[in-house]
Protein backbone atom coordinates (compact mmCIF):
# COMPACT_ATOMS: atom_id res chain seq x y z
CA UNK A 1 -20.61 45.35 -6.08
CA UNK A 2 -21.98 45.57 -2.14
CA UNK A 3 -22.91 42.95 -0.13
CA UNK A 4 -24.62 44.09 3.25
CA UNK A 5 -23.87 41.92 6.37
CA UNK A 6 -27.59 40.00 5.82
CA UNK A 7 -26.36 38.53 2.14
CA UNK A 8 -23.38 37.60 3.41
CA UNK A 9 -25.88 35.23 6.24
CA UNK A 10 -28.13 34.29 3.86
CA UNK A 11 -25.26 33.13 1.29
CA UNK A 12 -23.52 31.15 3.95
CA UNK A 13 -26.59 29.48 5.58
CA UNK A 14 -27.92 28.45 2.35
CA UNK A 15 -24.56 26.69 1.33
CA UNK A 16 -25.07 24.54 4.50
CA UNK A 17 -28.48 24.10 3.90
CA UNK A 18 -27.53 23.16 0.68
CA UNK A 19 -24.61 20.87 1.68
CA UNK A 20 -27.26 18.81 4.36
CA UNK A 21 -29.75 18.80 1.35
CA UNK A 22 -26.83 16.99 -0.77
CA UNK A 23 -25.94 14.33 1.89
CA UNK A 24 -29.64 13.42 2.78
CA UNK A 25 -30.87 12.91 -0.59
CA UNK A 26 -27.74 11.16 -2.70
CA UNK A 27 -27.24 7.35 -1.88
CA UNK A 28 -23.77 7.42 -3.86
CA UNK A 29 -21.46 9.03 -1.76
CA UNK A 30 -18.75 10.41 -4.50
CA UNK A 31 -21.90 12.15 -5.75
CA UNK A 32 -22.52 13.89 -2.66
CA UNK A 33 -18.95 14.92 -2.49
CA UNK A 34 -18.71 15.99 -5.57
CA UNK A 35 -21.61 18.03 -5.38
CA UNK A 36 -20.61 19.77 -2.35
CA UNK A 37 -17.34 20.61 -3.17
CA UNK A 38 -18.45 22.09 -6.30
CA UNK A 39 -20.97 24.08 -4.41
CA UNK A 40 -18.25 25.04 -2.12
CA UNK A 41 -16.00 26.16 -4.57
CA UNK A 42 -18.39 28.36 -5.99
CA UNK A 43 -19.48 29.79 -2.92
CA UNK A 44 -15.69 30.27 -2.14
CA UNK A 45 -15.78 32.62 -5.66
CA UNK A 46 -18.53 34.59 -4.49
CA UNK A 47 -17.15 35.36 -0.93
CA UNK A 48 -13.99 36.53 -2.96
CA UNK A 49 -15.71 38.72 -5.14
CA UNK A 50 -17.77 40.38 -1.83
CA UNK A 51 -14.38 40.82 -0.54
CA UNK A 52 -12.50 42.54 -3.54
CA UNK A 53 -15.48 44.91 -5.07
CA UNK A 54 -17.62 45.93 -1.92
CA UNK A 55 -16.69 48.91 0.09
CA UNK A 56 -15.66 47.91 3.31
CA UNK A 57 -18.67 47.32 6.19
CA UNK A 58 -18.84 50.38 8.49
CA UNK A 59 -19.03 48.79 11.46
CA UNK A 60 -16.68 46.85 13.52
CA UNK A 61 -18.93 43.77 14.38
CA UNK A 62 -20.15 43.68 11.20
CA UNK A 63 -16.52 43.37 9.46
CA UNK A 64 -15.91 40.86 11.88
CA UNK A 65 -18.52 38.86 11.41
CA UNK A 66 -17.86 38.97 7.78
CA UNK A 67 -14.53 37.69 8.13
CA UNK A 68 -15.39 34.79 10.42
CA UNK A 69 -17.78 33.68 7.89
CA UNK A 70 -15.51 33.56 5.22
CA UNK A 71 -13.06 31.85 7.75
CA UNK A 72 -15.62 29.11 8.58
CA UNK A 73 -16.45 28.49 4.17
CA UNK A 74 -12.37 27.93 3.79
CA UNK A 75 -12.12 25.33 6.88
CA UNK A 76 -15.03 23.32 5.14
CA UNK A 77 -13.87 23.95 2.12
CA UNK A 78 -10.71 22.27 2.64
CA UNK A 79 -12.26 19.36 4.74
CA UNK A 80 -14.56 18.69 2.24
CA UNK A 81 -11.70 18.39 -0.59
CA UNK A 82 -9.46 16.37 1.39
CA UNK A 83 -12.43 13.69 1.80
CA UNK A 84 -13.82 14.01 -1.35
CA UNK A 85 -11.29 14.47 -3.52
CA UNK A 86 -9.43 11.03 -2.35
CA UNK A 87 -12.57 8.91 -2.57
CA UNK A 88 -12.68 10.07 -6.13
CA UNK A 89 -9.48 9.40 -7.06
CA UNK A 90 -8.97 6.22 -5.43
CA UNK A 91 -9.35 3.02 -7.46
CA UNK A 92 -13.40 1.77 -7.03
CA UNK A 93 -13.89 -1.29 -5.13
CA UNK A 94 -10.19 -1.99 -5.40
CA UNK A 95 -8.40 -4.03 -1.58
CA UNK A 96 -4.27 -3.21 -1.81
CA UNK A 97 -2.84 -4.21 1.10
CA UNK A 98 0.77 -2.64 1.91
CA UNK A 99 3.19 -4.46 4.00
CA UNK A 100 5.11 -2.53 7.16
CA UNK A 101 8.22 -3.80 7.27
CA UNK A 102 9.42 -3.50 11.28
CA UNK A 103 5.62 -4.64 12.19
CA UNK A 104 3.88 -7.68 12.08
CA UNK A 105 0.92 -6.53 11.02
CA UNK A 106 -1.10 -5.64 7.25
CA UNK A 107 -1.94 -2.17 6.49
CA UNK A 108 -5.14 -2.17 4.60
CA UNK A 109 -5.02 0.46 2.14
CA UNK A 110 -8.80 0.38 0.60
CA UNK A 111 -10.98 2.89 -0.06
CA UNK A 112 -12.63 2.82 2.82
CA UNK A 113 -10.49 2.41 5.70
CA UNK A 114 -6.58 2.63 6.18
CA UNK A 115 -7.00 1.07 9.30
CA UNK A 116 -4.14 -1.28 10.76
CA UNK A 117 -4.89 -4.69 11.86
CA UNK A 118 -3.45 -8.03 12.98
CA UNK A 119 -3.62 -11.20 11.29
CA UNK A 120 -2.23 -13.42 14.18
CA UNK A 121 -2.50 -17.35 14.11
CA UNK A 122 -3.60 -19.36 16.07
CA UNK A 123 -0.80 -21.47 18.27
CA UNK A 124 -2.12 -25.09 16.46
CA UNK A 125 -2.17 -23.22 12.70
CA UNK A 126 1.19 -22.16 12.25
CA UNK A 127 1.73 -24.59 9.00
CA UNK A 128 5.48 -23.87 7.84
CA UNK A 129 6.07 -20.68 10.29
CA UNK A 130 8.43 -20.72 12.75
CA UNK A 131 7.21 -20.22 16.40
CA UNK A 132 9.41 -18.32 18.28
CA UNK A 133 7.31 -18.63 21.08
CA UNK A 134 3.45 -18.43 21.43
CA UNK A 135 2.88 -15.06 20.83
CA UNK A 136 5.03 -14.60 17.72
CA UNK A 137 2.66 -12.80 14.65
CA UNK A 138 2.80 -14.41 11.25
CA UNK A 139 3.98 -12.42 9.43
CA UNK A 140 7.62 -11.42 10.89
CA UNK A 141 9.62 -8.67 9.61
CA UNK A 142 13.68 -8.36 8.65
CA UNK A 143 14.42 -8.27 12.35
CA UNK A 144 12.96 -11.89 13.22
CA UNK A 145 15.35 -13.99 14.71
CA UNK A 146 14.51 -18.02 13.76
CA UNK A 147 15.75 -19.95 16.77
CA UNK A 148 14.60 -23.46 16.15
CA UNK A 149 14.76 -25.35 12.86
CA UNK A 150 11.61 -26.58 11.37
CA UNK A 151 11.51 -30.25 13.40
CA UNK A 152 10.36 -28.68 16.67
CA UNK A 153 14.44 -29.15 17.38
CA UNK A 154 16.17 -27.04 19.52
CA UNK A 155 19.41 -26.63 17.88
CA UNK A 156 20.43 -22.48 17.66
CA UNK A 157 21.43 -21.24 14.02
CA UNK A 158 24.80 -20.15 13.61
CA UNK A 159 25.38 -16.00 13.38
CA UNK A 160 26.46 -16.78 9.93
CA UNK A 161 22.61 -18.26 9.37
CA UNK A 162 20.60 -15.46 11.07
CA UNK A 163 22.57 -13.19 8.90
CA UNK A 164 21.51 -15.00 5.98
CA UNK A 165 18.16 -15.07 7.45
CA UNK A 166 18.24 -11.22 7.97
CA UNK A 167 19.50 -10.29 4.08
CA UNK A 168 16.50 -13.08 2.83
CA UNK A 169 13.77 -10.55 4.81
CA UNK A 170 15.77 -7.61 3.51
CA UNK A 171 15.37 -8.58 -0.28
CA UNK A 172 11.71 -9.96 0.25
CA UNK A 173 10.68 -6.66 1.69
CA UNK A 174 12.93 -4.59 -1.10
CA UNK A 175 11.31 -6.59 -4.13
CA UNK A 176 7.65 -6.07 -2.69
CA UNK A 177 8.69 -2.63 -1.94
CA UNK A 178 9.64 -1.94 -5.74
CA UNK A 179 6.79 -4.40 -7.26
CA UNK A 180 9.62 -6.43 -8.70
CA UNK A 181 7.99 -9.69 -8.81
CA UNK A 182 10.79 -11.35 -10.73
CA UNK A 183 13.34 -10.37 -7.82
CA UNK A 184 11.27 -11.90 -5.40
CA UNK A 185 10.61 -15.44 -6.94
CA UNK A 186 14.84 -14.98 -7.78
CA UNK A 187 15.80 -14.22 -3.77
CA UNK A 188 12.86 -16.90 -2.64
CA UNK A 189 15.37 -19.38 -4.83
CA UNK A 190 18.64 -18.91 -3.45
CA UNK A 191 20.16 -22.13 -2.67
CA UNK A 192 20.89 -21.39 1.13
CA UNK A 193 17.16 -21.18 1.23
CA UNK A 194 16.90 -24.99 1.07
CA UNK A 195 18.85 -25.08 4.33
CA UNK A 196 17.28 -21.98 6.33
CA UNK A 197 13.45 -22.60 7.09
CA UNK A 198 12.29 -23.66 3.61
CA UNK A 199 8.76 -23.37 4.11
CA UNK A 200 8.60 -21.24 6.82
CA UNK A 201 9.83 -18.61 4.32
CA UNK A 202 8.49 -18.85 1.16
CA UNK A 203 5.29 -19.07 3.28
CA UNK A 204 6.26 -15.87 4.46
CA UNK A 205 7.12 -14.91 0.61
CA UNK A 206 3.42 -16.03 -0.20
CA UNK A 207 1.48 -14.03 2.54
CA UNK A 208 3.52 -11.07 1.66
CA UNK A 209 3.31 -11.41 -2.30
CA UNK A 210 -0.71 -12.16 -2.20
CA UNK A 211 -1.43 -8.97 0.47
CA UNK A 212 0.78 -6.85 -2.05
CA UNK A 213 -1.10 -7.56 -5.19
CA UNK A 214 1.70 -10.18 -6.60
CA UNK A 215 0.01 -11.69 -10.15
CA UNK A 216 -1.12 -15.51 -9.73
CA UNK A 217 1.52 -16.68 -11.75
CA UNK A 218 3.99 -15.46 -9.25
CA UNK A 219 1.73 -16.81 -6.27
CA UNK A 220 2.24 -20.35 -7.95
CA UNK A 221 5.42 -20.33 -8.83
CA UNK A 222 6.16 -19.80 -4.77
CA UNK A 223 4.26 -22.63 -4.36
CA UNK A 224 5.75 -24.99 -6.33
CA UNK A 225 9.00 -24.19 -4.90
CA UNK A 226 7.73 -25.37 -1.53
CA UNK A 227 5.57 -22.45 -0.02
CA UNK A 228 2.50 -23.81 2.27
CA UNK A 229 -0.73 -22.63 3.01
CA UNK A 230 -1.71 -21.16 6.13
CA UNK A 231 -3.95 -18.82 7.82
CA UNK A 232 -1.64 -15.44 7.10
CA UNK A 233 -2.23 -16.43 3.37
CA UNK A 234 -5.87 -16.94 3.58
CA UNK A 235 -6.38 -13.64 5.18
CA UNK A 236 -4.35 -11.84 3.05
CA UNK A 237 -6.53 -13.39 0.20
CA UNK A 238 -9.49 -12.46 1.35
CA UNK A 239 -8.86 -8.53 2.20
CA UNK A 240 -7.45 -8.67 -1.49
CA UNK A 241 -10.82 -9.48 -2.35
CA UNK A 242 -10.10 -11.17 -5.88
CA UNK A 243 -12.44 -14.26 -5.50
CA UNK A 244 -10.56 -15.73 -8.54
CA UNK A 245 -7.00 -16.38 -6.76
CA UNK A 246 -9.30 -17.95 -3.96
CA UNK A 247 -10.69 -20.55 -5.73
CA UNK A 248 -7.43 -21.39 -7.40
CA UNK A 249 -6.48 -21.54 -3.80
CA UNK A 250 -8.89 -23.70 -2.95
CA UNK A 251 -8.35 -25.93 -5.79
CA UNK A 252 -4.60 -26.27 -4.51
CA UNK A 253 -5.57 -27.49 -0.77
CA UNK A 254 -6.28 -24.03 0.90
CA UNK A 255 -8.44 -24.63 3.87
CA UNK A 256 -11.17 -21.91 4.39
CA UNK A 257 -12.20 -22.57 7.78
CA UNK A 258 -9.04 -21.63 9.71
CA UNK A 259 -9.10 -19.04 12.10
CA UNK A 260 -6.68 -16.62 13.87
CA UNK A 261 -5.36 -16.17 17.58
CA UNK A 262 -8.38 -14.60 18.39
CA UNK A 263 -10.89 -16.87 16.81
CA UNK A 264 -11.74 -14.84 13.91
CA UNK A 265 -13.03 -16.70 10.18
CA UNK A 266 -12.27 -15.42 7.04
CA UNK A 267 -15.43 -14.16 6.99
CA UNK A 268 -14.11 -11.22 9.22
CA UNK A 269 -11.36 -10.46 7.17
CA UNK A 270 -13.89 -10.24 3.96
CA UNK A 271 -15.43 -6.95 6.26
CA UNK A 272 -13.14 -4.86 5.86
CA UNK A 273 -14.07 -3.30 2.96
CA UNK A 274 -17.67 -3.39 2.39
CA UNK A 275 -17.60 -1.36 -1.47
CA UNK A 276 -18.02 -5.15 -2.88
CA UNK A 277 -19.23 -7.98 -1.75
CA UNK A 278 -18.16 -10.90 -3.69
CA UNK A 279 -15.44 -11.85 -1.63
CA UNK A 280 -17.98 -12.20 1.38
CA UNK A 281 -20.67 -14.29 -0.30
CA UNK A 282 -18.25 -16.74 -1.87
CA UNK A 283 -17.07 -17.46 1.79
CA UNK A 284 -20.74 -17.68 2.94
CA UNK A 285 -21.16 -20.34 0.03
CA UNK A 286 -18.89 -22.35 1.04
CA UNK A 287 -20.12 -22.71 4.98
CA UNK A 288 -17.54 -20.47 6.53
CA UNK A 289 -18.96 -20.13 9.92
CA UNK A 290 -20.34 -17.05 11.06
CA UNK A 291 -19.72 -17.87 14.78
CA UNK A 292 -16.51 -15.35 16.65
CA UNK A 293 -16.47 -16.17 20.24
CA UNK A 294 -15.40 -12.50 21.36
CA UNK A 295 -18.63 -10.50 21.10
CA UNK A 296 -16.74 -7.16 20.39
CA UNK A 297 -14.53 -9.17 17.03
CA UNK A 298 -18.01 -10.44 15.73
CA UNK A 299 -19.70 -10.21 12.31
CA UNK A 300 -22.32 -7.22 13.09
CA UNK A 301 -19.70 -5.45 15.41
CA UNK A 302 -17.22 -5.87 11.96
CA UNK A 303 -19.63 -4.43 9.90
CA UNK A 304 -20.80 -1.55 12.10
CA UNK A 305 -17.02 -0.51 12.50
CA UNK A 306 -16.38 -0.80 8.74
CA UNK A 307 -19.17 1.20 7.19
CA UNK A 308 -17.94 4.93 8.07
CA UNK A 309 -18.12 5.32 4.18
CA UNK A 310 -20.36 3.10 2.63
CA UNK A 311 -24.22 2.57 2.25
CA UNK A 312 -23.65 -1.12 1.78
CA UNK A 313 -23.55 -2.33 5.29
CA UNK A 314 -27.09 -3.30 5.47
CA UNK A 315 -26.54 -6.16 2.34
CA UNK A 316 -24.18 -7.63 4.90
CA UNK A 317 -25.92 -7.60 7.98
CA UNK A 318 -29.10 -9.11 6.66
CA UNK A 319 -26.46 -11.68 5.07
CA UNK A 320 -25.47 -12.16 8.83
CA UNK A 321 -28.65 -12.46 10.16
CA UNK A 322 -30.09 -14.69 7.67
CA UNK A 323 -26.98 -17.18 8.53
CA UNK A 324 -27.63 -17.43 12.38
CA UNK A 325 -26.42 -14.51 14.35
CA UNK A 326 -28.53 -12.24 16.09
CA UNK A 327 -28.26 -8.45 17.82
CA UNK A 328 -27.28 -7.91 20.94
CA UNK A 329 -27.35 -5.04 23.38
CA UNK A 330 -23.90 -4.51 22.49
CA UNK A 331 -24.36 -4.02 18.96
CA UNK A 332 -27.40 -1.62 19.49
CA UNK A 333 -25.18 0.58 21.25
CA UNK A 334 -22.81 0.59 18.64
CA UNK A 335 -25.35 1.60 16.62
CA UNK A 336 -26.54 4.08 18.48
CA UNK A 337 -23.03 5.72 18.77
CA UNK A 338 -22.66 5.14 14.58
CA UNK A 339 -26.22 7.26 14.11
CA UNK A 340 -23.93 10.67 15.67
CA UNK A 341 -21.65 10.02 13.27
CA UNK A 342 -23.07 9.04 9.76
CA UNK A 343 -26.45 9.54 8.83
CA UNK A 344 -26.67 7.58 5.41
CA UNK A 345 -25.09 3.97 6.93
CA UNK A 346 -27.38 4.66 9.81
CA UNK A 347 -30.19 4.79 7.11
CA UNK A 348 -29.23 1.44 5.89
CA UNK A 349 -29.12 -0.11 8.78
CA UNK A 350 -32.29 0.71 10.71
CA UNK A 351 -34.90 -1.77 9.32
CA UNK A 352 -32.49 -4.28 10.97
CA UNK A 353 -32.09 -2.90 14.10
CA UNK A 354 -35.79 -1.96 14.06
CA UNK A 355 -37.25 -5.44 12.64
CA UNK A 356 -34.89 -7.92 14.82
């Protein structure tokens, strides 16, 4: 078998043709991986074949160019598996959120994003947390030193205490770590507990149990032993997107209108991942506001940084709209920076950038 130097151009540019056809005309995006990568693969066969059963190309330039070719099918190749392959594997529509144990903040883990973010409080929210001082995140790690006991009173704990203090982190963060649900209510019950920041950390037990996919049962039973709402649990809630646990929530006192050190609602939060959108119109339901002071932490600007890989986003910025908010400038150029980078959320979100 021969392949002269003009197959091997022909072969290559129509697999890219092919590949631009795929992404322009599929909406569902593990379809248009799927598709190309398959493509790919077979292409990949081809090239191998060319290279085992033809006679080597006379010419220099031409070899070369064969060889870069090939070069330039494996580098997509293997982009195009690592993205598609994980988007197909990963669990549809499903929020985990993973702790990081020497960081205050939530690692979302979803399938669209595995961006980091903070869920900070704001200074008159802190409900059963400690405040260090005015900066201090909510959710603390096994390194947090408590230095004032619950009553805004400024009496130091012991060494013996903070130690205590340190090992109750240590097994929180080892029983999340190992899913052992049945460890964690166990260390949250320890009688020194009573005596160390009660609330303040089973709180802390709560907003780390609910962000790491903790059944309700276990979320209740913290409760009952004395764990508070506050805004760390909200937000953990919502990017867990299970609308049920809210409205049991809810139904136990949570407040839905809270915000963080930087303003933001729940709504926010609900952005994150933007593969389902339940989550998002219960809060809208239920009169969350829509309103984020900082123009770059608003709704639109959420959405426009979260839909890298989905063809939702539209939904939720006419959702936006509808409620109130409007485009600005800023958000324009946003989107004009998005439209270099994906074509089918652009596509979505035009008739709203267009109409408005």
């Amino acid at each position: 078998m021969k392949f002269a130097l003009t197959n091997w151009l022909k072969c290559f540019f129509s697999m890219i043709l092919t590949y631009v056809l795929l992404k322009l005309l599929f909406t569902q995006e593990y379809v248009v991986e799927l598709s190309s990568l398959v493509m790919m693969v077979i292409m990949s066969i081809l090239f191998v074949i060319g290279f085992l059963y033809s006679k080597p190309l006379r010419k220099p330039v031409n070899k070369l160019v064969q060889i870069s070719l090939f070069s330039c099918l494996l580098l997509l190749l293997y982009l195009q598996a690592t993205v598609g392959l994980n988007k197909l594997l990963e669990d549809e529509g499903v929020s985990s959120l993973d702790y990081v144990e020497d960081s205050s903040v939530i690692k979302s883990s979803t399938k669209t994003s595995n961006e980091v973010y903070d869920i900070q409080p704001r200074p008159d929210q802190q409900d059963g947390f400690v405040k260090q001082d005015k900066s201090m995140p909510v959710l603390a790690n096994k390194n947090t030193e408590m230095t004032q006991e619950p009553e805004n009173t400024e009496k130091e704990l012991s060494a013996e205490k903070k130690q205590q203090i340190d090992k109750f982190f240590s097994d929180i963060f080892s029983a999340i770590r190992s899913k052992n649900w049945d460890e964690l209510v166990k260390k949250s019950r320890q009688p020194d507990i009573k005596e160390l920041q009660n609330e303040a950390m089973l709180t802390f037990a709560l907003a780390q149990a609910t962000a790491n996919g903790a059944p309700f049962d276990v979320l209740l039973t913290l409760l009952n032993d004395g764990a508070q709402f506050n805004d760390a649990v909200l937000f953990a809630t919502v990017v867990r997107q299970d609308v049920k646990i809210i409205e049991a929530f809810v139904g136990y006192g949570l407040n839905l209108h809270m915000r963080d050190a930087e303003g933001r609602t729940a709504l926010y939060y609900s952005l994150f991942n933007l593969s389902r959108s339940d989550m998002f119109d219960y809060l809208l339901s239920h009169n969350v506001s829509t309103y984020i002071g900082k123009p770059q932490d608003d709704l639109i600007s959420r959405v426009l940084a979260s839909c890298s890989s989905t063809t939702n986003a539209g939904y939720f910025v006419e959702r936006i709209l509808r409620a109130g908010e409007i485009i600005t400038p800023l958000h324009r150029e946003a989107f004009t920076d998005l439209a270099l980078k994906n074509a089918l959320c652009v596509n979505s979100l035009t008739p709203y950038f267009t109409e408005y």
